[in-house]
C-alpha atoms as a PDB file:
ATOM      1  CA  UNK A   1      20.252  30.186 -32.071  1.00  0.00           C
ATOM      2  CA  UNK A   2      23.150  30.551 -29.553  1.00  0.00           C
ATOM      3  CA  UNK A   3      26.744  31.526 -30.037  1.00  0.00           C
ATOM      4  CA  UNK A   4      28.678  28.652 -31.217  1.00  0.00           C
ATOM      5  CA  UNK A   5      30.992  29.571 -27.826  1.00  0.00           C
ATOM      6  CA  UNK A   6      27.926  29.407 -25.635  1.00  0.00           C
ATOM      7  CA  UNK A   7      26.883  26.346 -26.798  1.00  0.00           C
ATOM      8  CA  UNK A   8      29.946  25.128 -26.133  1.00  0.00           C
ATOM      9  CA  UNK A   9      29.942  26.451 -22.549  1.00  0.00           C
ATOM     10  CA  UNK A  10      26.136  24.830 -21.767  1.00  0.00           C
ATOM     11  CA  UNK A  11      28.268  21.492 -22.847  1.00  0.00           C
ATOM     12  CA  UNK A  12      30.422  22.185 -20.057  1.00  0.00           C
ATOM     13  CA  UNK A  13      27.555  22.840 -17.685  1.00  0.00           C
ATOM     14  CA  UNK A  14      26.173  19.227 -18.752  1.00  0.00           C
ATOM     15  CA  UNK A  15      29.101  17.207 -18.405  1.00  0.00           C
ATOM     16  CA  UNK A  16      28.848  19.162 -14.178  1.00  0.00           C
ATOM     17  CA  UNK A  17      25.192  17.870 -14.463  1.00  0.00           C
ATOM     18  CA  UNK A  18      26.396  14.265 -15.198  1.00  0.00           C
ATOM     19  CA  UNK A  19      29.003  14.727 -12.665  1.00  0.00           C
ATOM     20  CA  UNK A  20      26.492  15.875 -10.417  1.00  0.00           C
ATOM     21  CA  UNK A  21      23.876  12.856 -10.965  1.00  0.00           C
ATOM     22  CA  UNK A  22      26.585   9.987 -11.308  1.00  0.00           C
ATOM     23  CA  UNK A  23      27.235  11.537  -7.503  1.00  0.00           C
ATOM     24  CA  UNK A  24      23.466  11.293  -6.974  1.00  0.00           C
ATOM     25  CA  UNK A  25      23.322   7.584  -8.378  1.00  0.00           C
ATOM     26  CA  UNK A  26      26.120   6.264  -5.743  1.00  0.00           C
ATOM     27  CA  UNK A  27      24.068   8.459  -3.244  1.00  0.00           C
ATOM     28  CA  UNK A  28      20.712   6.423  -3.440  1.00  0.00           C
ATOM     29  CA  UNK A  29      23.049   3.241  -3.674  1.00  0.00           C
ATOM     30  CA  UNK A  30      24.785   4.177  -0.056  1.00  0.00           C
ATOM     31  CA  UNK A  31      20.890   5.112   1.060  1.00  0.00           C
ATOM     32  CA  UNK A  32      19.788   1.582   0.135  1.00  0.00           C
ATOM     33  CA  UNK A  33      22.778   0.157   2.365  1.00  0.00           C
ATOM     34  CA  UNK A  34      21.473   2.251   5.432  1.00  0.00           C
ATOM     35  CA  UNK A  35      18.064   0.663   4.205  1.00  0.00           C
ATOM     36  CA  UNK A  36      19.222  -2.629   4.723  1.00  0.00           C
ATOM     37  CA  UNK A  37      20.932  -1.924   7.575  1.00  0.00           C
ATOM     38  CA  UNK A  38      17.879  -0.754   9.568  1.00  0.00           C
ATOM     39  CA  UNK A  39      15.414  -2.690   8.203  1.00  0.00           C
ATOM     40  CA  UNK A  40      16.784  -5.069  10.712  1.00  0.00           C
ATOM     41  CA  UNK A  41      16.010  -3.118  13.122  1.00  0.00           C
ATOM     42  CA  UNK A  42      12.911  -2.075  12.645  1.00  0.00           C
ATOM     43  CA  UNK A  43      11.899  -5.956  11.914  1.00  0.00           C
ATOM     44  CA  UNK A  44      12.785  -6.870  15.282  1.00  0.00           C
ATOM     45  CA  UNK A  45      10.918  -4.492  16.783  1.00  0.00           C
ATOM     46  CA  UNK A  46       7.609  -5.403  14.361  1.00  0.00           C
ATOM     47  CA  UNK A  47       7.977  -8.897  15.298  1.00  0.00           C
ATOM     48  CA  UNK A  48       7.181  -8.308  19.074  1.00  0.00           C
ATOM     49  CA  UNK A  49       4.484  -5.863  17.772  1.00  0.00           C
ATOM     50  CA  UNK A  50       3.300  -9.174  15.917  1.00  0.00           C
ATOM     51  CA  UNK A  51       3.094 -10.996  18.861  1.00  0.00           C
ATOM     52  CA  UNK A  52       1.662  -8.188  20.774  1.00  0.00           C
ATOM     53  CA  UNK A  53      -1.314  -7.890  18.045  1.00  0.00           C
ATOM     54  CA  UNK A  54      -1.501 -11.388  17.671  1.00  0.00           C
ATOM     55  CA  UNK A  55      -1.689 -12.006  22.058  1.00  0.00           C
ATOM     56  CA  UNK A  56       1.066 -14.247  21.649  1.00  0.00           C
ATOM     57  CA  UNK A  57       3.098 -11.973  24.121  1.00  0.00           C
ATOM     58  CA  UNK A  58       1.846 -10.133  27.328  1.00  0.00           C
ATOM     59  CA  UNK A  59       3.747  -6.556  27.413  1.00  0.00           C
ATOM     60  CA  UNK A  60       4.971  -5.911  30.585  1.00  0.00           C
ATOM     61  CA  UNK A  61       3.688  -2.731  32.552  1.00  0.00           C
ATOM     62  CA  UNK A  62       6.883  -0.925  31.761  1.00  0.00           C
ATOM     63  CA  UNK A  63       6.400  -1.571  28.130  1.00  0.00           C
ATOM     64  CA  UNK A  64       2.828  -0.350  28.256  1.00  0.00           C
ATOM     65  CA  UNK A  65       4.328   3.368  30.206  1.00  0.00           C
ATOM     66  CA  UNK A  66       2.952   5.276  27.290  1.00  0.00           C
ATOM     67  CA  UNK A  67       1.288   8.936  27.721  1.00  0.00           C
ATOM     68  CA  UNK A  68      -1.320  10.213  25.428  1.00  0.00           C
ATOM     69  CA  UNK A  69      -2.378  13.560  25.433  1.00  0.00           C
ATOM     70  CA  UNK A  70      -6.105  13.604  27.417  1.00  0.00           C
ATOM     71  CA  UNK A  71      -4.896   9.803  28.731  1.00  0.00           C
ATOM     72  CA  UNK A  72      -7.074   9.005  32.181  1.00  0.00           C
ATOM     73  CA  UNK A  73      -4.816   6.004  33.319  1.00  0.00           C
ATOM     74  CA  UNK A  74      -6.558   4.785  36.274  1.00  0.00           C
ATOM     75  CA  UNK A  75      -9.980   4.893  34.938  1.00  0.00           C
ATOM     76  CA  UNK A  76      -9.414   3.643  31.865  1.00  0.00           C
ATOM     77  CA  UNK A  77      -7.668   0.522  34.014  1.00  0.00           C
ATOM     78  CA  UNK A  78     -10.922   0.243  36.137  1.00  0.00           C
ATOM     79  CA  UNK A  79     -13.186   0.060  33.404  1.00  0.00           C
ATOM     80  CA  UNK A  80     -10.916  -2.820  31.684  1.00  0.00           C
ATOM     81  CA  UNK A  81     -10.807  -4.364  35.447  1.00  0.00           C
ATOM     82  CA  UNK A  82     -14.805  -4.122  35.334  1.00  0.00           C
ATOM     83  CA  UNK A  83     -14.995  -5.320  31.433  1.00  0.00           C
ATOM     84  CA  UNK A  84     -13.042  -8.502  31.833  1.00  0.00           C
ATOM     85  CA  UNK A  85     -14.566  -9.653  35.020  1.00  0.00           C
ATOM     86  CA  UNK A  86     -17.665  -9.278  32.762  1.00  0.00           C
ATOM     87  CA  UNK A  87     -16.307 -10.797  29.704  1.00  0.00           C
ATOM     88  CA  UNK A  88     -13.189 -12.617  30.072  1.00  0.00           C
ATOM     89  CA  UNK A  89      -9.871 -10.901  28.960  1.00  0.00           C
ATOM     90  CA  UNK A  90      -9.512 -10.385  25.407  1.00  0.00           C
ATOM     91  CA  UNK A  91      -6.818 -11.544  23.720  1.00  0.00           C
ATOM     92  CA  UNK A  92      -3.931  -9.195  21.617  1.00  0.00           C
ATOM     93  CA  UNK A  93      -5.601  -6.530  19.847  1.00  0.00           C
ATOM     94  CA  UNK A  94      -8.559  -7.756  17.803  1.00  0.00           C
ATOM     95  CA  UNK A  95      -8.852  -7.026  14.307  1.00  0.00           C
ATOM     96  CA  UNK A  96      -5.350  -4.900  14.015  1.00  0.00           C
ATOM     97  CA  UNK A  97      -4.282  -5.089  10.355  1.00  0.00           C
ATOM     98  CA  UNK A  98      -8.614  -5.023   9.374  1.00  0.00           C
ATOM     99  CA  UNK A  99      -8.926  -1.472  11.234  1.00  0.00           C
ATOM    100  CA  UNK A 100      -5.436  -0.313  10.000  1.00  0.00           C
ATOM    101  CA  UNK A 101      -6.569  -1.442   6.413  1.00  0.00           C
ATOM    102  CA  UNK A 102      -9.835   0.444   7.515  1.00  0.00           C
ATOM    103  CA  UNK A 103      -8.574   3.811   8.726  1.00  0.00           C
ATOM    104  CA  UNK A 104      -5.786   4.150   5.649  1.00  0.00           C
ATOM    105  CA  UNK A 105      -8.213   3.362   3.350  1.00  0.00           C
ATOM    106  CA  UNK A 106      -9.300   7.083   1.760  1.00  0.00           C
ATOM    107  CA  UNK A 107      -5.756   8.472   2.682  1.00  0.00           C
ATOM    108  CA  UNK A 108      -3.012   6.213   1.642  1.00  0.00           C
ATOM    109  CA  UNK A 109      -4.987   3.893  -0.778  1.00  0.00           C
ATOM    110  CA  UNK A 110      -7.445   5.384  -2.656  1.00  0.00           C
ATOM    111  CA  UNK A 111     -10.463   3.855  -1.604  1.00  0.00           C
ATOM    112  CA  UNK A 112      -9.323   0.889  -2.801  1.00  0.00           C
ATOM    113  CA  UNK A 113     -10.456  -1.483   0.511  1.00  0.00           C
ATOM    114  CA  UNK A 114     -14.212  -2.353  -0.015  1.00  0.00           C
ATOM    115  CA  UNK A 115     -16.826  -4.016   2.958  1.00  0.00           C
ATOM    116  CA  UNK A 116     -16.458  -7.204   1.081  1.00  0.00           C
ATOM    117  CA  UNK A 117     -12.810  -7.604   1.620  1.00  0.00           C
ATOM    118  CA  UNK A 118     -13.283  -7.092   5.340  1.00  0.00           C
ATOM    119  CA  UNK A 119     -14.123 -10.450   6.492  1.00  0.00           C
ATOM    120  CA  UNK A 120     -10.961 -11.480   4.859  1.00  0.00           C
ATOM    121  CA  UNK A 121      -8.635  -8.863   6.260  1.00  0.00           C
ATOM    122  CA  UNK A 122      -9.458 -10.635   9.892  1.00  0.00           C
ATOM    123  CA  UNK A 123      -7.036 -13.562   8.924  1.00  0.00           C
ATOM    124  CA  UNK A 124      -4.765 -10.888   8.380  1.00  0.00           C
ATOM    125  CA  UNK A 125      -1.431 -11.529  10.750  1.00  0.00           C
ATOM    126  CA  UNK A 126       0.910  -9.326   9.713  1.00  0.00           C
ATOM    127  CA  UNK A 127       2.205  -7.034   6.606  1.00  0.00           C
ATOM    128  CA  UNK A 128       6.055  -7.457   6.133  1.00  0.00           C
ATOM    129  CA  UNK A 129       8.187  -6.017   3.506  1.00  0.00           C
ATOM    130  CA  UNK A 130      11.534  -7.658   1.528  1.00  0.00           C
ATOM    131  CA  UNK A 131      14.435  -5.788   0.421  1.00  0.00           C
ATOM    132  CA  UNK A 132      17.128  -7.451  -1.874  1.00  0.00           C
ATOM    133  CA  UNK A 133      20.702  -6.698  -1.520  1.00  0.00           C
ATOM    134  CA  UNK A 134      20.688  -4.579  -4.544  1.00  0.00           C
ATOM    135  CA  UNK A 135      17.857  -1.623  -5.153  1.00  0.00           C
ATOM    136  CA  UNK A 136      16.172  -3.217  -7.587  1.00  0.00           C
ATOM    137  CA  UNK A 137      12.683  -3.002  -5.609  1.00  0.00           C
ATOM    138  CA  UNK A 138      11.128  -3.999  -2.920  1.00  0.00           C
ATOM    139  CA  UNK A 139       7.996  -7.044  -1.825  1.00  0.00           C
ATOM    140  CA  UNK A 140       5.193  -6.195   0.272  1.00  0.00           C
ATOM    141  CA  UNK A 141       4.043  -9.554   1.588  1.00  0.00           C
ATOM    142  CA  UNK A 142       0.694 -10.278   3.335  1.00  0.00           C
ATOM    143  CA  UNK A 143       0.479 -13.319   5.589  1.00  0.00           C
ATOM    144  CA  UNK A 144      -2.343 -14.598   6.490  1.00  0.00           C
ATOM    145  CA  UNK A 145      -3.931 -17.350   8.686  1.00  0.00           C
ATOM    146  CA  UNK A 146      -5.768 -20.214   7.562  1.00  0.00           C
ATOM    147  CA  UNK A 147      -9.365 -19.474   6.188  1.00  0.00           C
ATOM    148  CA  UNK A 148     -12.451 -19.978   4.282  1.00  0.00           C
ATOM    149  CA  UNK A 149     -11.256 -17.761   1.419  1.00  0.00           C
ATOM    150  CA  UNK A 150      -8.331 -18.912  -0.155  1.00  0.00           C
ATOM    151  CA  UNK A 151      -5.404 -21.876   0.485  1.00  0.00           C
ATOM    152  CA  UNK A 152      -2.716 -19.381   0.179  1.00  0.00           C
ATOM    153  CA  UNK A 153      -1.002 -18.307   3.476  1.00  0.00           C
ATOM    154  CA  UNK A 154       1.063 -15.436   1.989  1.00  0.00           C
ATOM    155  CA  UNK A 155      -0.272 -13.078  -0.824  1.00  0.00           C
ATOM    156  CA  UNK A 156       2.710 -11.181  -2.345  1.00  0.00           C
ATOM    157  CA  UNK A 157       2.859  -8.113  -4.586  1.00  0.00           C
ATOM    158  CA  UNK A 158       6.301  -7.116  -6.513  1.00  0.00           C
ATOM    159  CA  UNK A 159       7.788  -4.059  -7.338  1.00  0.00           C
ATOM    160  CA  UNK A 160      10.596  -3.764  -9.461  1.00  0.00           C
ATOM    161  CA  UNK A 161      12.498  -0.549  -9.745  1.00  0.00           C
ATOM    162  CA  UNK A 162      15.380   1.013 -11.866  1.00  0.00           C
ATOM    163  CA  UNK A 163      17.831   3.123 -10.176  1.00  0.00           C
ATOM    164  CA  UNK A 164      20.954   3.082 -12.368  1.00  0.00           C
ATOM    165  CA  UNK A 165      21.433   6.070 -15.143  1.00  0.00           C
ATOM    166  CA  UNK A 166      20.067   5.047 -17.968  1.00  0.00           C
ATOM    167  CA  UNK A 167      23.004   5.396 -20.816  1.00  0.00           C
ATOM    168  CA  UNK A 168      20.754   6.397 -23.744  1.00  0.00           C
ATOM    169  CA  UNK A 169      19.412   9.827 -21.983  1.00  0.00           C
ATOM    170  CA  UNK A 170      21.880   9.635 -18.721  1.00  0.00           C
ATOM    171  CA  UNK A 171      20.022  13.862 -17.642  1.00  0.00           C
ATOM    172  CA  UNK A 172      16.912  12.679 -17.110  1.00  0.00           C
ATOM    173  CA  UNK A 173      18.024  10.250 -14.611  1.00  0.00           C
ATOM    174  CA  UNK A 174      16.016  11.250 -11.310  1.00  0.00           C
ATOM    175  CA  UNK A 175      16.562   8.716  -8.871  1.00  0.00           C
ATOM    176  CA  UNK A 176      15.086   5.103  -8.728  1.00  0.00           C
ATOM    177  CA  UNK A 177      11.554   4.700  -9.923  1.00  0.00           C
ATOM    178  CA  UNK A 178       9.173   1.745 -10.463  1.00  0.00           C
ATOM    179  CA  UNK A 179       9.660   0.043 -13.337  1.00  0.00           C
ATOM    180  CA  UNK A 180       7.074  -2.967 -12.952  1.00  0.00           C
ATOM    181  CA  UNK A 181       4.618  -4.319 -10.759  1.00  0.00           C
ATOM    182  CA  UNK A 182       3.604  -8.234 -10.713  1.00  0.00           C
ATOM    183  CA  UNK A 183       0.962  -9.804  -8.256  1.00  0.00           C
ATOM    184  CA  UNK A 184       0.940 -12.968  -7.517  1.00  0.00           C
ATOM    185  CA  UNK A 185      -2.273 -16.024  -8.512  1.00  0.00           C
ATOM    186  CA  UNK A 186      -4.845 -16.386  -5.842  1.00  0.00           C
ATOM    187  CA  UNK A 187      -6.068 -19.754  -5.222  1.00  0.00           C
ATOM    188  CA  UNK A 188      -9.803 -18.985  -4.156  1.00  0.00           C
ATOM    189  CA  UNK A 189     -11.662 -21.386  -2.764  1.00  0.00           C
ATOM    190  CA  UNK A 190     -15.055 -21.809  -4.582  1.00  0.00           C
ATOM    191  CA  UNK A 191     -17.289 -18.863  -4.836  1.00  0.00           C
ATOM    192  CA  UNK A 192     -14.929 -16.561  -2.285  1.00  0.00           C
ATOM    193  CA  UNK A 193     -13.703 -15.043  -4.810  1.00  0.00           C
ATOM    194  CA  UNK A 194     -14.303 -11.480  -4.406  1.00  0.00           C
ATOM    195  CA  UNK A 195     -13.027  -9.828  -7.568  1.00  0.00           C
ATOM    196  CA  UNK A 196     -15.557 -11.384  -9.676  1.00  0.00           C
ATOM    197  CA  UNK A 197     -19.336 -11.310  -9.247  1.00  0.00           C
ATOM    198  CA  UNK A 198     -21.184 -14.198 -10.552  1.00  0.00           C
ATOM    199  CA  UNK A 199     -24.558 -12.753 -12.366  1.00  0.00           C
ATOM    200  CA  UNK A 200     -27.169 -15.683 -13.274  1.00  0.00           C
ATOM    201  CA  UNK A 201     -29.320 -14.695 -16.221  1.00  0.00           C
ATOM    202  CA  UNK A 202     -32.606 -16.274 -17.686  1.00  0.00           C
ATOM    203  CA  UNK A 203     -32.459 -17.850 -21.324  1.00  0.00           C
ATOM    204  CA  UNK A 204     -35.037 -16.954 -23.202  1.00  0.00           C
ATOM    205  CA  UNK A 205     -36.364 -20.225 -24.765  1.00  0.00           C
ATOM    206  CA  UNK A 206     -37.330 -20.504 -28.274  1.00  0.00           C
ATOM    207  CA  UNK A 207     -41.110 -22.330 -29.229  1.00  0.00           C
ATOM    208  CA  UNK A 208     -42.979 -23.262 -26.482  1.00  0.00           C
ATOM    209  CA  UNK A 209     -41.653 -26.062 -25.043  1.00  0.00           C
ATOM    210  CA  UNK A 210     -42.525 -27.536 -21.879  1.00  0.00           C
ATOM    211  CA  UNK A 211     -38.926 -27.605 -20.301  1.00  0.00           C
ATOM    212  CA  UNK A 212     -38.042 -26.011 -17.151  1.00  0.00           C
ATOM    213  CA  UNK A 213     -36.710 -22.136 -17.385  1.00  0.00           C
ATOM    214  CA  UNK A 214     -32.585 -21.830 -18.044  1.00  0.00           C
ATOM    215  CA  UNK A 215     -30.493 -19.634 -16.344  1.00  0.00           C
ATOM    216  CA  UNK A 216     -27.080 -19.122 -17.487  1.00  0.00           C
ATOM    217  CA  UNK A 217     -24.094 -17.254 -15.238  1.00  0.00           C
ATOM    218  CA  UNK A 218     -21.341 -15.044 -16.691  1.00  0.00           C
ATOM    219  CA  UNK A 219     -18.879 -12.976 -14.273  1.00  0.00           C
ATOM    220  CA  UNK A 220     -18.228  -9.292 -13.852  1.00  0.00           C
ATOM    221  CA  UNK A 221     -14.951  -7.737 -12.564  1.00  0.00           C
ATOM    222  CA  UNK A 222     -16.588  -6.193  -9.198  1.00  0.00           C
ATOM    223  CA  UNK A 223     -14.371  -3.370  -6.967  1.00  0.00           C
ATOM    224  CA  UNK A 224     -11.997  -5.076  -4.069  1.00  0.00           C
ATOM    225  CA  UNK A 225      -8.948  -4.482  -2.893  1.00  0.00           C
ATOM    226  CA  UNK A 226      -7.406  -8.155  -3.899  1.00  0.00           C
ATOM    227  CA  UNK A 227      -7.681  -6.759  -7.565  1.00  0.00           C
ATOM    228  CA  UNK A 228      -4.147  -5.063  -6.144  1.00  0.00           C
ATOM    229  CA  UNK A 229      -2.328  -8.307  -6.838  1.00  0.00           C
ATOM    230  CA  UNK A 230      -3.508  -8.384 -10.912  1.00  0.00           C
ATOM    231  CA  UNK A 231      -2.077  -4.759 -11.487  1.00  0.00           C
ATOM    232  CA  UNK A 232      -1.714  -3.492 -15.060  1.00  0.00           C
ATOM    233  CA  UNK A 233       0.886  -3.329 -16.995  1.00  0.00           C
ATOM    234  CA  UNK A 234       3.473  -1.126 -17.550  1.00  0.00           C
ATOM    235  CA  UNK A 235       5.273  -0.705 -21.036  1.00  0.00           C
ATOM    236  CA  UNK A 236       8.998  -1.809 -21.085  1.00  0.00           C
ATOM    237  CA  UNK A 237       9.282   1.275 -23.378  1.00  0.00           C
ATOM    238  CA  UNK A 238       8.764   4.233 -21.744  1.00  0.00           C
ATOM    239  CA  UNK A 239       7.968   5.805 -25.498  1.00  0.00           C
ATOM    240  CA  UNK A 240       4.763   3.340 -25.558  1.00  0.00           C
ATOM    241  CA  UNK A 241       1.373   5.101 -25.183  1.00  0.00           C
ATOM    242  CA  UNK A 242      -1.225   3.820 -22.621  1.00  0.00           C
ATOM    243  CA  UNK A 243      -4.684   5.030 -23.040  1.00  0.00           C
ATOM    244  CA  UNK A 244      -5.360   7.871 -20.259  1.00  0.00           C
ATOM    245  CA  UNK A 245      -7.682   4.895 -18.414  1.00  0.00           C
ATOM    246  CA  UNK A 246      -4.223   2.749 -18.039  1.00  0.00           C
ATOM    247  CA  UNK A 247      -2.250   5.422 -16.909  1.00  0.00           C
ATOM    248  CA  UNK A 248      -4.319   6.073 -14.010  1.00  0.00           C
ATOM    249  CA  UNK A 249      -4.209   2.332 -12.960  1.00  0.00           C
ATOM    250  CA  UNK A 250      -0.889   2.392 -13.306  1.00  0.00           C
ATOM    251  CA  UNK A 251      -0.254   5.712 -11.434  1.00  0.00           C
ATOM    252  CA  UNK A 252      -2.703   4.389  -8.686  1.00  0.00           C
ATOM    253  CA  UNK A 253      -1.075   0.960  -8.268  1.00  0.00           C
ATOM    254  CA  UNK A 254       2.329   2.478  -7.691  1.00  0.00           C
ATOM    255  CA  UNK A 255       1.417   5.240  -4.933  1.00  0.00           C
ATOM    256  CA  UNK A 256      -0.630   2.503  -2.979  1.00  0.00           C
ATOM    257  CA  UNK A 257       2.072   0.327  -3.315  1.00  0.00           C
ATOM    258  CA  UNK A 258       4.341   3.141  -1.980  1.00  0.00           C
ATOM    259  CA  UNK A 259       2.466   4.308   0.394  1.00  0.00           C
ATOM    260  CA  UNK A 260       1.795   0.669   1.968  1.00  0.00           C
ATOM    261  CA  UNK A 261       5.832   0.661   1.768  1.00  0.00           C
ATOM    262  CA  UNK A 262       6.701   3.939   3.154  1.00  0.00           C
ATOM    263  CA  UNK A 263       3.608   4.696   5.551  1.00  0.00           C
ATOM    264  CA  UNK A 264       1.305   2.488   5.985  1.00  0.00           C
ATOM    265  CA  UNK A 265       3.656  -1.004   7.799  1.00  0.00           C
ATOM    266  CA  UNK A 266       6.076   1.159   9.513  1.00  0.00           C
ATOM    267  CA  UNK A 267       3.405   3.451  11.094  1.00  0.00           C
ATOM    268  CA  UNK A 268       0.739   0.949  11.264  1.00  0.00           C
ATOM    269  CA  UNK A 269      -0.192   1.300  15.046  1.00  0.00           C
ATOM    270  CA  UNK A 270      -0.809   5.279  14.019  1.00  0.00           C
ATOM    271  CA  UNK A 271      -3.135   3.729  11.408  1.00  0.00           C
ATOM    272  CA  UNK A 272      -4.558   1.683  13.779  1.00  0.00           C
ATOM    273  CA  UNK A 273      -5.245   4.341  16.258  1.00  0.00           C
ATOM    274  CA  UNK A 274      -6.517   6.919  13.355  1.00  0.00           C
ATOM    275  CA  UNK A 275      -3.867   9.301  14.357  1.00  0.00           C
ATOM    276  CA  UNK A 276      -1.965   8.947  11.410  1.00  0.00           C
ATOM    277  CA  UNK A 277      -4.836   9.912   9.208  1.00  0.00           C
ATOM    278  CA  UNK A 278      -5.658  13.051  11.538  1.00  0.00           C
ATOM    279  CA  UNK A 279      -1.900  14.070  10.885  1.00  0.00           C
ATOM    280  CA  UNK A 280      -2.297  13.950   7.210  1.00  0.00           C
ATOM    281  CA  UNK A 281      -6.498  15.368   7.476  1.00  0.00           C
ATOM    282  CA  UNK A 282      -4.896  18.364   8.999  1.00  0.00           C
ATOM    283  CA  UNK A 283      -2.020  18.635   6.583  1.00  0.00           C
ATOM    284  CA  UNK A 284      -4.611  18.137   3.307  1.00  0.00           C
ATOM    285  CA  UNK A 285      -6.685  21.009   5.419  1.00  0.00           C
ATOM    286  CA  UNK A 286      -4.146  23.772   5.284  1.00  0.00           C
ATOM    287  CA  UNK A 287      -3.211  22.370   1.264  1.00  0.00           C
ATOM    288  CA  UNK A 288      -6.874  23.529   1.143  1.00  0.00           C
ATOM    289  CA  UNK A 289      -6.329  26.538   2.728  1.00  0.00           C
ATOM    290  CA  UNK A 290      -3.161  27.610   0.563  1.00  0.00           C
ATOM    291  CA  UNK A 291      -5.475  27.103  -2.621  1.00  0.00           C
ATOM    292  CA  UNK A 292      -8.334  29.514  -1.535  1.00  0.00           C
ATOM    293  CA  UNK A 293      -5.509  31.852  -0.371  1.00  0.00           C
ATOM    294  CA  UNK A 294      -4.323  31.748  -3.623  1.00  0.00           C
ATOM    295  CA  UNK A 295      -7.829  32.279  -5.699  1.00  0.00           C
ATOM    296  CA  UNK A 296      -8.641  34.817  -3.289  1.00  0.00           C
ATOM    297  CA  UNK A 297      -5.594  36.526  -4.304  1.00  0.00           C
ATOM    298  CA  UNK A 298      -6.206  36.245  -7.800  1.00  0.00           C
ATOM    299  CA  UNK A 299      -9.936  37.493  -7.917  1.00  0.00           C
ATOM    300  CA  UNK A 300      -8.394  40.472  -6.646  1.00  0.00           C
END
């Protein structure tokens, strides 16, 4: 037990801490103005990527002045010179969003993207994100061109987030977080779907009867990445206990989400490349490194 005049001091050091996070609250509010601000910026410039990808737009050779490290300019321009006098130019960059999807797939979203999605991910055009005027979350919105799979032409997925101080326990406020996530209904076309495998079982027939052998079919949830727009969910009270199973979805479906967000659109031609996921091999690589340091340290 403390002093009745220290406890009456650490009072005074928590009405500072509310000071201090009522500052922080107005803080990620003036951050999500900035937000807004240059998200128009940056989806100018990933329109004219768009139509770059998409070869709906021819860059001009001052826009293509870029210099990679180990970059042999003139050969690599002969062998394209030789190539499409042998094929035929190609048009945009085939396959963009499919290889980005590809390359991100262990790093930013958990292994999540399966073979069976890939065909799909071709009719993907573009990956865009919406911000409302107030932070109360953000949309990542896939569009995609017509195909064999679905009718829909934009898949969306919905994160809500709370980033006001929450009156009932104001000190644990620690900037916004997700709140809720909410997919959006699929309209497959019939058997694309590829959440759900369709399993066709005998019947076994009773007497012996001379009718033909039954089969009856019953689905099974099977792995794809499309199961991202059914996510779980999450408890409106934060007091509510999820089995350890749920948590995990839950926990996964926000850092993909996240990650797709923060990383994964506004760095996509890195993605696209691979040389985003070198950056962050080499940065799991010395985590590595730091952990055997630290064993090593404590076998001695």
């Amino acid at each position: 037990e403390l002093p009745a005049e220290v406890i009456k001091r650490v009072k005074a050091l928590k009405n500072l801490q509310f000071a201090n996070i009522k500052h922080e609250e107005e803080y990620y509010h003036e951050v999500h103005k900035l937000d807004l601000k240059y998200k128009k910026l940056y989806d100018e410039n990933n329109e004219k990527r768009k139509q770059i990808y998409l070869g709906n737009y021819e860059p001009t050779e001052k826009e293509c002045e870029w210099k990679d490290e180990g970059d042999d300019i003139v050969g690599e321009i002969k062998k394209l010179e030789i190539k499409d006098k042998k094929e035929g130019a190609i048009k945009g960059i085939p396959s963009f969003w499919l290889t980005v999807f590809q390359n991100a797939n262990e790093t930013l979203l958990n292994g999540m993207f399966e073979k069976i999605d890939e065909p799909i991910f071709k009719h993907l055009e573009d990956v865009t994100i919406s911000l409302p005027e107030k932070n109360t979350g953000f949309i990542i919105n896939f569009h995609f061109s017509p195909n064999e799979f679905f009718t829909n032409t934009v898949l969306t997925k919905e994160y809500e987030m709370k980033s006001d101080i929450d009156p009932e326990d104001p000190l644990d406020f620690d900037g916004p977080e997700v709140s809720q996530s909410k997919g959006c209904k699929i309209d497959w076309k019939a058997g694309k779907n590829t959440t759900v495998k369709v399993i066709k079982q005998k019947v076994k027939q009773k007497g012996k009867g001379k009718g033909g052998q039954k089969f009856v079919t019953k689905q099974e949830k099977r792995e794809s990445f499309f199961n991202f727009f059914t996510p779980p969910k999450i408890p409106e009270d934060p007091k509510t206990e999820v089995s350890e199973e749920t948590q995990g979805f839950i926990t996964e479906d926000i850092h993909v989400g996240l990650c797709i967000q923060e990383k994964l659109v506004p760095r996509a031609v890195l993605y696209f490349t691979g040389e985003a996921v070198e950056d962050e091999s080499e940065f799991g690589d010395l985590s590595d490194d730091e952990e055997e340091d630290d064993e090593t340290e404590e076998d001695d």
